[in-house]
PDB file of N, CA and C in Angstrom:
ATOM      1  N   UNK A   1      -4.635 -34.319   9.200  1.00  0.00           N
ATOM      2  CA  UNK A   1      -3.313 -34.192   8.614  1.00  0.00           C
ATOM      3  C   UNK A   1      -3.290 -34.792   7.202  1.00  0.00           C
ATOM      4  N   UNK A   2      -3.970 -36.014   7.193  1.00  0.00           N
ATOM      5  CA  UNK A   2      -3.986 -36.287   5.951  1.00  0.00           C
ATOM      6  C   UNK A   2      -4.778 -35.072   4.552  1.00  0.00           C
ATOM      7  N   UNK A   3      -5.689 -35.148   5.268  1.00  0.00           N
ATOM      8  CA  UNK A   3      -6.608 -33.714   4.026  1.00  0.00           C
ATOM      9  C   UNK A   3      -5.673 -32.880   3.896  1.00  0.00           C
ATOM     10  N   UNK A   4      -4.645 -32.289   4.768  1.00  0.00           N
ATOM     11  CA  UNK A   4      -3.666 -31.225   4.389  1.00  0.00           C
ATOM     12  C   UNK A   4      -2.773 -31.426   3.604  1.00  0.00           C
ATOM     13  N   UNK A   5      -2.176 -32.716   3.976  1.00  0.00           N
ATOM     14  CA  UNK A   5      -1.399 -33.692   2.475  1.00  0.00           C
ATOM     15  C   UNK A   5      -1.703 -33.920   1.257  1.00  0.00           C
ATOM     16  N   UNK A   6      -3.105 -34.010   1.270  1.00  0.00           N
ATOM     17  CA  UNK A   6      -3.583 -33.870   0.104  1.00  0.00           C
ATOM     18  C   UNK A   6      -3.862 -32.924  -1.026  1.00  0.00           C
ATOM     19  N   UNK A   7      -4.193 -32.220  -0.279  1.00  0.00           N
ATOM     20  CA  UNK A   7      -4.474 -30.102  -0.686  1.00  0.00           C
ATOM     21  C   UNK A   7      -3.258 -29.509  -0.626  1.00  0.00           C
ATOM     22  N   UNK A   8      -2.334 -29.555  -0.386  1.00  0.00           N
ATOM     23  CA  UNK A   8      -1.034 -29.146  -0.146  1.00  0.00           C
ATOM     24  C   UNK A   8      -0.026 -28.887  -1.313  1.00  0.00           C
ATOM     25  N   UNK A   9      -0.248 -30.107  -2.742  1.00  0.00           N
ATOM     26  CA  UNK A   9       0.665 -29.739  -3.533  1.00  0.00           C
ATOM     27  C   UNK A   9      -0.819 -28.494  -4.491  1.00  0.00           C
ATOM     28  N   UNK A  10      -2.107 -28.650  -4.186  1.00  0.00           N
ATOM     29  CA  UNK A  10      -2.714 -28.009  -5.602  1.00  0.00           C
ATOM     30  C   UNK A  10      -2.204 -26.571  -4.625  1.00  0.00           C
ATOM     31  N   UNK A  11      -2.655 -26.181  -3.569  1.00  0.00           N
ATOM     32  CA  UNK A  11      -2.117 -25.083  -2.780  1.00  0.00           C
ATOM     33  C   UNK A  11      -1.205 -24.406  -3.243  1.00  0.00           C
ATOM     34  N   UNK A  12       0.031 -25.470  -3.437  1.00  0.00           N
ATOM     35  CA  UNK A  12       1.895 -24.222  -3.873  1.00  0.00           C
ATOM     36  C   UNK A  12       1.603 -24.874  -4.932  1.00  0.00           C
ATOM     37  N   UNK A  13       0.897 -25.261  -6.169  1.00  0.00           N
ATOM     38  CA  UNK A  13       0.574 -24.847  -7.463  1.00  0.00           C
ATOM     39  C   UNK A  13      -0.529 -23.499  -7.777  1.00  0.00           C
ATOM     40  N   UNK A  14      -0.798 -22.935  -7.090  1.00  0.00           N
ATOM     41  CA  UNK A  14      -1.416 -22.008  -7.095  1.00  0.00           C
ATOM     42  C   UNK A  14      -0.898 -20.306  -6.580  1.00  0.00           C
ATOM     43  N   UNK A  15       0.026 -21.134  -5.637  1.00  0.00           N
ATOM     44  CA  UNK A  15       0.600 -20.105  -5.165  1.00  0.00           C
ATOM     45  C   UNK A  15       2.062 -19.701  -5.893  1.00  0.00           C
ATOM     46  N   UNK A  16       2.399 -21.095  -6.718  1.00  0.00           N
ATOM     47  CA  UNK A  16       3.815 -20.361  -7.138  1.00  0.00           C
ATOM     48  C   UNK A  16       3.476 -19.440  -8.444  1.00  0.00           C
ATOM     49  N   UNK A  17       1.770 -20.156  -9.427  1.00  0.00           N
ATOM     50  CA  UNK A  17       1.329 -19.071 -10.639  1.00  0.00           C
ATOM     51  C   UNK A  17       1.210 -17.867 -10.177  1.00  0.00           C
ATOM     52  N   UNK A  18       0.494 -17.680  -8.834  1.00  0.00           N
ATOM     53  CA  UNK A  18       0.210 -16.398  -8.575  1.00  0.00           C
ATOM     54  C   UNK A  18       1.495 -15.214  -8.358  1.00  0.00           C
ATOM     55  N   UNK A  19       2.603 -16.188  -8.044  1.00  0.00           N
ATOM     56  CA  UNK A  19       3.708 -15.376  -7.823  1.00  0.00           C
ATOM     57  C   UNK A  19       4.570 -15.305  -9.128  1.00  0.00           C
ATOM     58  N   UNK A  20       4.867 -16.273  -9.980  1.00  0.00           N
ATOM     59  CA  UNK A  20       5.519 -16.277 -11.078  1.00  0.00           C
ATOM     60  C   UNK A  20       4.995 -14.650 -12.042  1.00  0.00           C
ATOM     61  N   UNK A  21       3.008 -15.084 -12.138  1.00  0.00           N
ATOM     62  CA  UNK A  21       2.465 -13.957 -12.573  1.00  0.00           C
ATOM     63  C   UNK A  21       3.017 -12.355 -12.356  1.00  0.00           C
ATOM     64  N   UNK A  22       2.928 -12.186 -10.825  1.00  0.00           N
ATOM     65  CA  UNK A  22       3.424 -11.169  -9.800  1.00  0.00           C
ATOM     66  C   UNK A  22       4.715 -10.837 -10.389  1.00  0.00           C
ATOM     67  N   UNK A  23       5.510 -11.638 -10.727  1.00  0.00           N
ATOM     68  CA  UNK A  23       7.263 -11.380 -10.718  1.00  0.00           C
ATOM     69  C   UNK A  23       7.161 -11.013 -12.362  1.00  0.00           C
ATOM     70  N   UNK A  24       6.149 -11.550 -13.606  1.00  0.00           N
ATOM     71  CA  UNK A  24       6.555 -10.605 -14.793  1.00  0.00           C
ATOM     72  C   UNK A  24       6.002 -10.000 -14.724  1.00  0.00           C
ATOM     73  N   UNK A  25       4.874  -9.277 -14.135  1.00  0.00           N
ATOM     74  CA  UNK A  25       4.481  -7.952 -14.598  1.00  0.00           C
ATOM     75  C   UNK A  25       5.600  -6.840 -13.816  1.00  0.00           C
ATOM     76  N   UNK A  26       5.801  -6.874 -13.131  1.00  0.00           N
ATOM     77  CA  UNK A  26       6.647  -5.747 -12.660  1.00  0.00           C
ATOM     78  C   UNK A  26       7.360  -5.379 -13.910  1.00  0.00           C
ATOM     79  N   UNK A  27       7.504  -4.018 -13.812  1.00  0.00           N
ATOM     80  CA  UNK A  27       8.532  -3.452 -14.874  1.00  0.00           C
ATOM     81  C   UNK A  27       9.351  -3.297 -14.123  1.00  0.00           C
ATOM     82  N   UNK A  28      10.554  -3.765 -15.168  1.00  0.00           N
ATOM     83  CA  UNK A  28      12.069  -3.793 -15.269  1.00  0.00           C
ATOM     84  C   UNK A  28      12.859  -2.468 -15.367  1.00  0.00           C
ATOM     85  N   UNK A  29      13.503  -2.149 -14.074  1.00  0.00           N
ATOM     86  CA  UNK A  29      14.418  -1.093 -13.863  1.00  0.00           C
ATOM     87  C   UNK A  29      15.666  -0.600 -14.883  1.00  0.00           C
ATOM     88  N   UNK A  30      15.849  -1.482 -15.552  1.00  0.00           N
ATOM     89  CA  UNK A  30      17.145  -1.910 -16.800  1.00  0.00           C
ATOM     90  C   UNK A  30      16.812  -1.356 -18.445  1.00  0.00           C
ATOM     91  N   UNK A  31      17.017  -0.238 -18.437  1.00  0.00           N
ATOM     92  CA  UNK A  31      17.183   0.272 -19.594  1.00  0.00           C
ATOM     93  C   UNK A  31      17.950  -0.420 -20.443  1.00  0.00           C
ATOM     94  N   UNK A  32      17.562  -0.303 -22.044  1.00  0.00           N
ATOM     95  CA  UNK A  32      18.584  -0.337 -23.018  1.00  0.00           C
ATOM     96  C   UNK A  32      19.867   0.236 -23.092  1.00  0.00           C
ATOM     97  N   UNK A  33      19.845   1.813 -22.437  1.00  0.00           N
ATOM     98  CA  UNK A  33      20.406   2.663 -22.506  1.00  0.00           C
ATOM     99  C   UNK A  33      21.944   2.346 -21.715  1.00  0.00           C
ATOM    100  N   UNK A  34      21.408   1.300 -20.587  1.00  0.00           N
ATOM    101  CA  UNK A  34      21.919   1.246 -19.068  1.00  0.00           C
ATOM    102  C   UNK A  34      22.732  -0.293 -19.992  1.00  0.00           C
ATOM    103  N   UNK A  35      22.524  -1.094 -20.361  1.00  0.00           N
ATOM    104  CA  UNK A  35      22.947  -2.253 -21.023  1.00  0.00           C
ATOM    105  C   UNK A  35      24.246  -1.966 -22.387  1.00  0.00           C
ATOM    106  N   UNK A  36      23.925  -0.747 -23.191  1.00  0.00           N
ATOM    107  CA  UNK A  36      24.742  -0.353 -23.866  1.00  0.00           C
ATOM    108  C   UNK A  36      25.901   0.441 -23.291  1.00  0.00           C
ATOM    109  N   UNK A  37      26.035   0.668 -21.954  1.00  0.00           N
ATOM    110  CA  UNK A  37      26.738   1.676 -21.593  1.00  0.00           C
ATOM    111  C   UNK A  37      26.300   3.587 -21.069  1.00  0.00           C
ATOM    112  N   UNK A  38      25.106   3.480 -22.423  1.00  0.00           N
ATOM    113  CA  UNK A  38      24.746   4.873 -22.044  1.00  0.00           C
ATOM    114  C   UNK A  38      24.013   5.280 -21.425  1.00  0.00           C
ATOM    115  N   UNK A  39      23.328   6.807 -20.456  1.00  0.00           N
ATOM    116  CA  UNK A  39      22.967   7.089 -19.651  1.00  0.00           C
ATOM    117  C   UNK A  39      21.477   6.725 -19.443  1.00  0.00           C
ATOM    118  N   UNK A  40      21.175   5.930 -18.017  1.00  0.00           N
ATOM    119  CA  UNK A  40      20.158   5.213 -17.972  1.00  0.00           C
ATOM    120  C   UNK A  40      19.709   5.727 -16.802  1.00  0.00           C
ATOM    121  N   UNK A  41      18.620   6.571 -16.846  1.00  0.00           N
ATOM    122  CA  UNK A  41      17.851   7.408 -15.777  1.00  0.00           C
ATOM    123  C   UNK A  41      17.690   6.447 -14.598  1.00  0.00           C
ATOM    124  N   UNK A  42      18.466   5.458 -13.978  1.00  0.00           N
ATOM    125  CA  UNK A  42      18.401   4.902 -12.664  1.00  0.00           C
ATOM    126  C   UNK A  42      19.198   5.440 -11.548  1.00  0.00           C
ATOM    127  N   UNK A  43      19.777   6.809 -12.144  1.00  0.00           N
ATOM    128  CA  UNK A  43      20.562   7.501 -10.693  1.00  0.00           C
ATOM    129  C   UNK A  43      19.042   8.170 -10.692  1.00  0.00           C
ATOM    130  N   UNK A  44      17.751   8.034 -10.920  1.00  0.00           N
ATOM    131  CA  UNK A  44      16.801   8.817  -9.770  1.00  0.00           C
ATOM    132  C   UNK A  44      16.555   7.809  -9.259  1.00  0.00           C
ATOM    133  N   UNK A  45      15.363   8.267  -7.944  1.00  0.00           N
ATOM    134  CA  UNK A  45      14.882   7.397  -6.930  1.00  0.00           C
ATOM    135  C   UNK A  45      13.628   7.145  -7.578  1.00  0.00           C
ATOM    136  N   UNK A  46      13.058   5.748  -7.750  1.00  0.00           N
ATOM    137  CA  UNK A  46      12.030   5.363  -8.172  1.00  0.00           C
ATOM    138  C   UNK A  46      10.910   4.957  -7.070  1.00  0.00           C
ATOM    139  N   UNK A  47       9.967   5.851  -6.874  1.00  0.00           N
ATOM    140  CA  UNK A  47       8.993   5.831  -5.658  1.00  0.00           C
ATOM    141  C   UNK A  47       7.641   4.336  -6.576  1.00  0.00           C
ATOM    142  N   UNK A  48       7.725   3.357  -5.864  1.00  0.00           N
ATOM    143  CA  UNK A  48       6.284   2.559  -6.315  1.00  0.00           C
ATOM    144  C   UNK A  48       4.753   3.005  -5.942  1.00  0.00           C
ATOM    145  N   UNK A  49       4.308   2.940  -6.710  1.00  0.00           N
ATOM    146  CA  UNK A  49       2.738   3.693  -6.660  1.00  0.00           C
ATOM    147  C   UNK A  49       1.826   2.687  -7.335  1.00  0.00           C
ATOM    148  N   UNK A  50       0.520   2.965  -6.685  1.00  0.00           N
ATOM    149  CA  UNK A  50      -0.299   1.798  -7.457  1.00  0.00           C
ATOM    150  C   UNK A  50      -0.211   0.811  -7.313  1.00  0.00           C
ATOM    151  N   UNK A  51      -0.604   0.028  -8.590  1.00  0.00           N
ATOM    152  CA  UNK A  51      -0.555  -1.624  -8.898  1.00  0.00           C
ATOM    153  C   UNK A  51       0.762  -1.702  -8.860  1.00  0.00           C
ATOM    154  N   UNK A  52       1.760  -1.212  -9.049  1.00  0.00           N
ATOM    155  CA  UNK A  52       2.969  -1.348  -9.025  1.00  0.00           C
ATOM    156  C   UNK A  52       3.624  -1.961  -7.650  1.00  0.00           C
ATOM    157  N   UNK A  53       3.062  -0.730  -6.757  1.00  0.00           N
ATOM    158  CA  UNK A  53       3.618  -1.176  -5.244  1.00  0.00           C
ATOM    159  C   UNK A  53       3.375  -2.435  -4.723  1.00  0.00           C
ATOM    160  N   UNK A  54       1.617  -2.983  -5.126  1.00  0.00           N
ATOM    161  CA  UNK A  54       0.814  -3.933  -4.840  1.00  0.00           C
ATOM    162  C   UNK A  54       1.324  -5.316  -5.316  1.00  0.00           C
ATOM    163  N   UNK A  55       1.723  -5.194  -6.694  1.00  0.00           N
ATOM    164  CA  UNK A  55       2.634  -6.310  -7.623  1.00  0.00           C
ATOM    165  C   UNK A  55       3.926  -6.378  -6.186  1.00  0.00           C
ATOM    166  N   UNK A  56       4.786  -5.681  -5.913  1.00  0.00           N
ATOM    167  CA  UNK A  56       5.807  -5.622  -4.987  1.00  0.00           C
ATOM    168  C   UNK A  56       5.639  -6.608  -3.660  1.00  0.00           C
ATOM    169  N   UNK A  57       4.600  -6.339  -3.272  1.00  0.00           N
ATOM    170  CA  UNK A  57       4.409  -6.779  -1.687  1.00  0.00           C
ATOM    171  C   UNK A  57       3.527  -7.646  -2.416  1.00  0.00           C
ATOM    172  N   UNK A  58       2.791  -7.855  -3.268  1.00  0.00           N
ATOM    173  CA  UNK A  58       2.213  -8.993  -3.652  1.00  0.00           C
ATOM    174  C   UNK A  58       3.522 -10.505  -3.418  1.00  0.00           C
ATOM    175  N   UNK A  59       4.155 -10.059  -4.538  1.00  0.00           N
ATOM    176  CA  UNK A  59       5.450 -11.175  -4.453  1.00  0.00           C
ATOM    177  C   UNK A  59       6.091 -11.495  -3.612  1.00  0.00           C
ATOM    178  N   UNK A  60       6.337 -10.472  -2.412  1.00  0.00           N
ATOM    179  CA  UNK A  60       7.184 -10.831  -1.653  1.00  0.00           C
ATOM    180  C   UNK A  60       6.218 -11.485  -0.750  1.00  0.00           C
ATOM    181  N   UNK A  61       4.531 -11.651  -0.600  1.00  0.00           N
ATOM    182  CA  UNK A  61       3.962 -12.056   0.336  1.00  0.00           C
ATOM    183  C   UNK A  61       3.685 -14.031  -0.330  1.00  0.00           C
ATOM    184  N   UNK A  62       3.505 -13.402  -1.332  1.00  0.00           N
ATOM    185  CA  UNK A  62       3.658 -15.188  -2.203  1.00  0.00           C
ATOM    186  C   UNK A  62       4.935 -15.980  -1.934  1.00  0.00           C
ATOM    187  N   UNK A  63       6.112 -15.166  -1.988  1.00  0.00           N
ATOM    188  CA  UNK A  63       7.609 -16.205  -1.600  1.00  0.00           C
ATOM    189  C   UNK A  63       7.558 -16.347  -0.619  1.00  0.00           C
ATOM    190  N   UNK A  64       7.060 -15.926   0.790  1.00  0.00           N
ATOM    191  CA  UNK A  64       7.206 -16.253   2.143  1.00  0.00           C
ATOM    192  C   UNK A  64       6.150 -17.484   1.789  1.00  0.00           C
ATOM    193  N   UNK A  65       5.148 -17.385   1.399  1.00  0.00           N
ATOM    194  CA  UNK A  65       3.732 -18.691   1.471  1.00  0.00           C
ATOM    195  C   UNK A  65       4.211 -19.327   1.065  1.00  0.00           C
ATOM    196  N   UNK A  66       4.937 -19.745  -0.314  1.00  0.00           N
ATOM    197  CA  UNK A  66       5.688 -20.750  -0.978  1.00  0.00           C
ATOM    198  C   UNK A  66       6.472 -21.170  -0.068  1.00  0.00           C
ATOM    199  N   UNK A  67       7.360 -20.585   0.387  1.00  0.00           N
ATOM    200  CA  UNK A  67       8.204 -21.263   1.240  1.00  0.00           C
ATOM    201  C   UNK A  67       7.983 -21.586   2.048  1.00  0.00           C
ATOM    202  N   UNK A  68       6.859 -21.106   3.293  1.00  0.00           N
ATOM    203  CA  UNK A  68       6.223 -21.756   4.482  1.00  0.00           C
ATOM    204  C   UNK A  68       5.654 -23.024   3.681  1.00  0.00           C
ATOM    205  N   UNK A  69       4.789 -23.487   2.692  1.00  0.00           N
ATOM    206  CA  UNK A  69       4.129 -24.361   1.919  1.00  0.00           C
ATOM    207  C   UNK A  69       5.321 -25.559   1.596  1.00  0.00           C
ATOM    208  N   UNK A  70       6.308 -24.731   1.239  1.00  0.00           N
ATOM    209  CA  UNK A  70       7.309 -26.325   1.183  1.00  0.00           C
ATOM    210  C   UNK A  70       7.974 -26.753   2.279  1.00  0.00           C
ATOM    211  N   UNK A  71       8.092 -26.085   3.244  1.00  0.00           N
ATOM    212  CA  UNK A  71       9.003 -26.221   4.428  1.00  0.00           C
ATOM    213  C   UNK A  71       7.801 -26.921   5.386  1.00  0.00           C
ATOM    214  N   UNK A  72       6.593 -26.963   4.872  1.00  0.00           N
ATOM    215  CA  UNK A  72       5.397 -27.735   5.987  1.00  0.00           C
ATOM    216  C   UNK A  72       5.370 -28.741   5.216  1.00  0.00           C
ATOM    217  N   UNK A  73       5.329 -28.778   4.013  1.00  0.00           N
ATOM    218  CA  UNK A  73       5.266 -30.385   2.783  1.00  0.00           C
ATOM    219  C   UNK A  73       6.571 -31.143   3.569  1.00  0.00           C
ATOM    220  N   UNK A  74       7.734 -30.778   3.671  1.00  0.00           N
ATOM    221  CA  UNK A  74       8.299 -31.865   3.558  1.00  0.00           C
ATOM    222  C   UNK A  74       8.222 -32.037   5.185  1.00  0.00           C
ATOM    223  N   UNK A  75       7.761 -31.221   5.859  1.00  0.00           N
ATOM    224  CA  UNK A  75       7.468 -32.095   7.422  1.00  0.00           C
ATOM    225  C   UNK A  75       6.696 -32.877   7.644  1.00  0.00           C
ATOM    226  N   UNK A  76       5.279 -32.526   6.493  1.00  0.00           N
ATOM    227  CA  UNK A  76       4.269 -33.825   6.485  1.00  0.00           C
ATOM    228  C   UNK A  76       4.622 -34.989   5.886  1.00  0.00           C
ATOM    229  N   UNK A  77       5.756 -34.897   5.160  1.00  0.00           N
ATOM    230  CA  UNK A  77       5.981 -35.877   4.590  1.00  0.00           C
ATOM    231  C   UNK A  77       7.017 -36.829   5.288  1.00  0.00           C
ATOM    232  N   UNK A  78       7.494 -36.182   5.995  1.00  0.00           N
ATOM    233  CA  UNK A  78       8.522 -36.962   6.848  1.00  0.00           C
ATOM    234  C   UNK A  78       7.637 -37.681   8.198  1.00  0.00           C
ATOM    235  N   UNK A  79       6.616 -37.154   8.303  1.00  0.00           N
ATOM    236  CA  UNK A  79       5.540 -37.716  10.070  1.00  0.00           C
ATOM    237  C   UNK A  79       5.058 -39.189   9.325  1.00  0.00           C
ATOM    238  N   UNK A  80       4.817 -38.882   7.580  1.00  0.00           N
ATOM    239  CA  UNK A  80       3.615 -39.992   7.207  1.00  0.00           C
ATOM    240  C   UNK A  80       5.024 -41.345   6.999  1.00  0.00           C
TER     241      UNK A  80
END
């Protein structure tokens, strides 16, 4: 338990870059067009493909780890 205490904060420092990373590359749904008022091609359906999709479920698989990672930190921290 202790070695896990220890490894634990470089762990969700690793895991929150990998997700921060994850969360700017995605391109942004938000036109200029859509911000000024004028017509902003988001009434189509945008299908994810690629690195795109992968960036997607990438992030959302990093915020569940982050959050399992802090929600086990502060239980180890409460036993020690």
């Amino acid at each position: 338990m202790n070695l896990l205490a220890k490894f634990l904060p470089y762990v969700q420092i690793i895991v929150s870059v990998i997700l921060v990373t994850a969360i700017l590359l995605q391109q942004s749904a938000a036109g200029m067009g859509g911000a000024l008022g004028g017509d902003d091609s988001s009434a189509f359906h945008h299908t994810r493909r690629g690195f795109e999709k992968f960036l997607f479920y990438l992030s959302i698989v990093c915020a569940f780890l982050f959050a399992f990672l802090a929600l086990l930190s502060i239980i180890i921290k409460a036993q020690i």
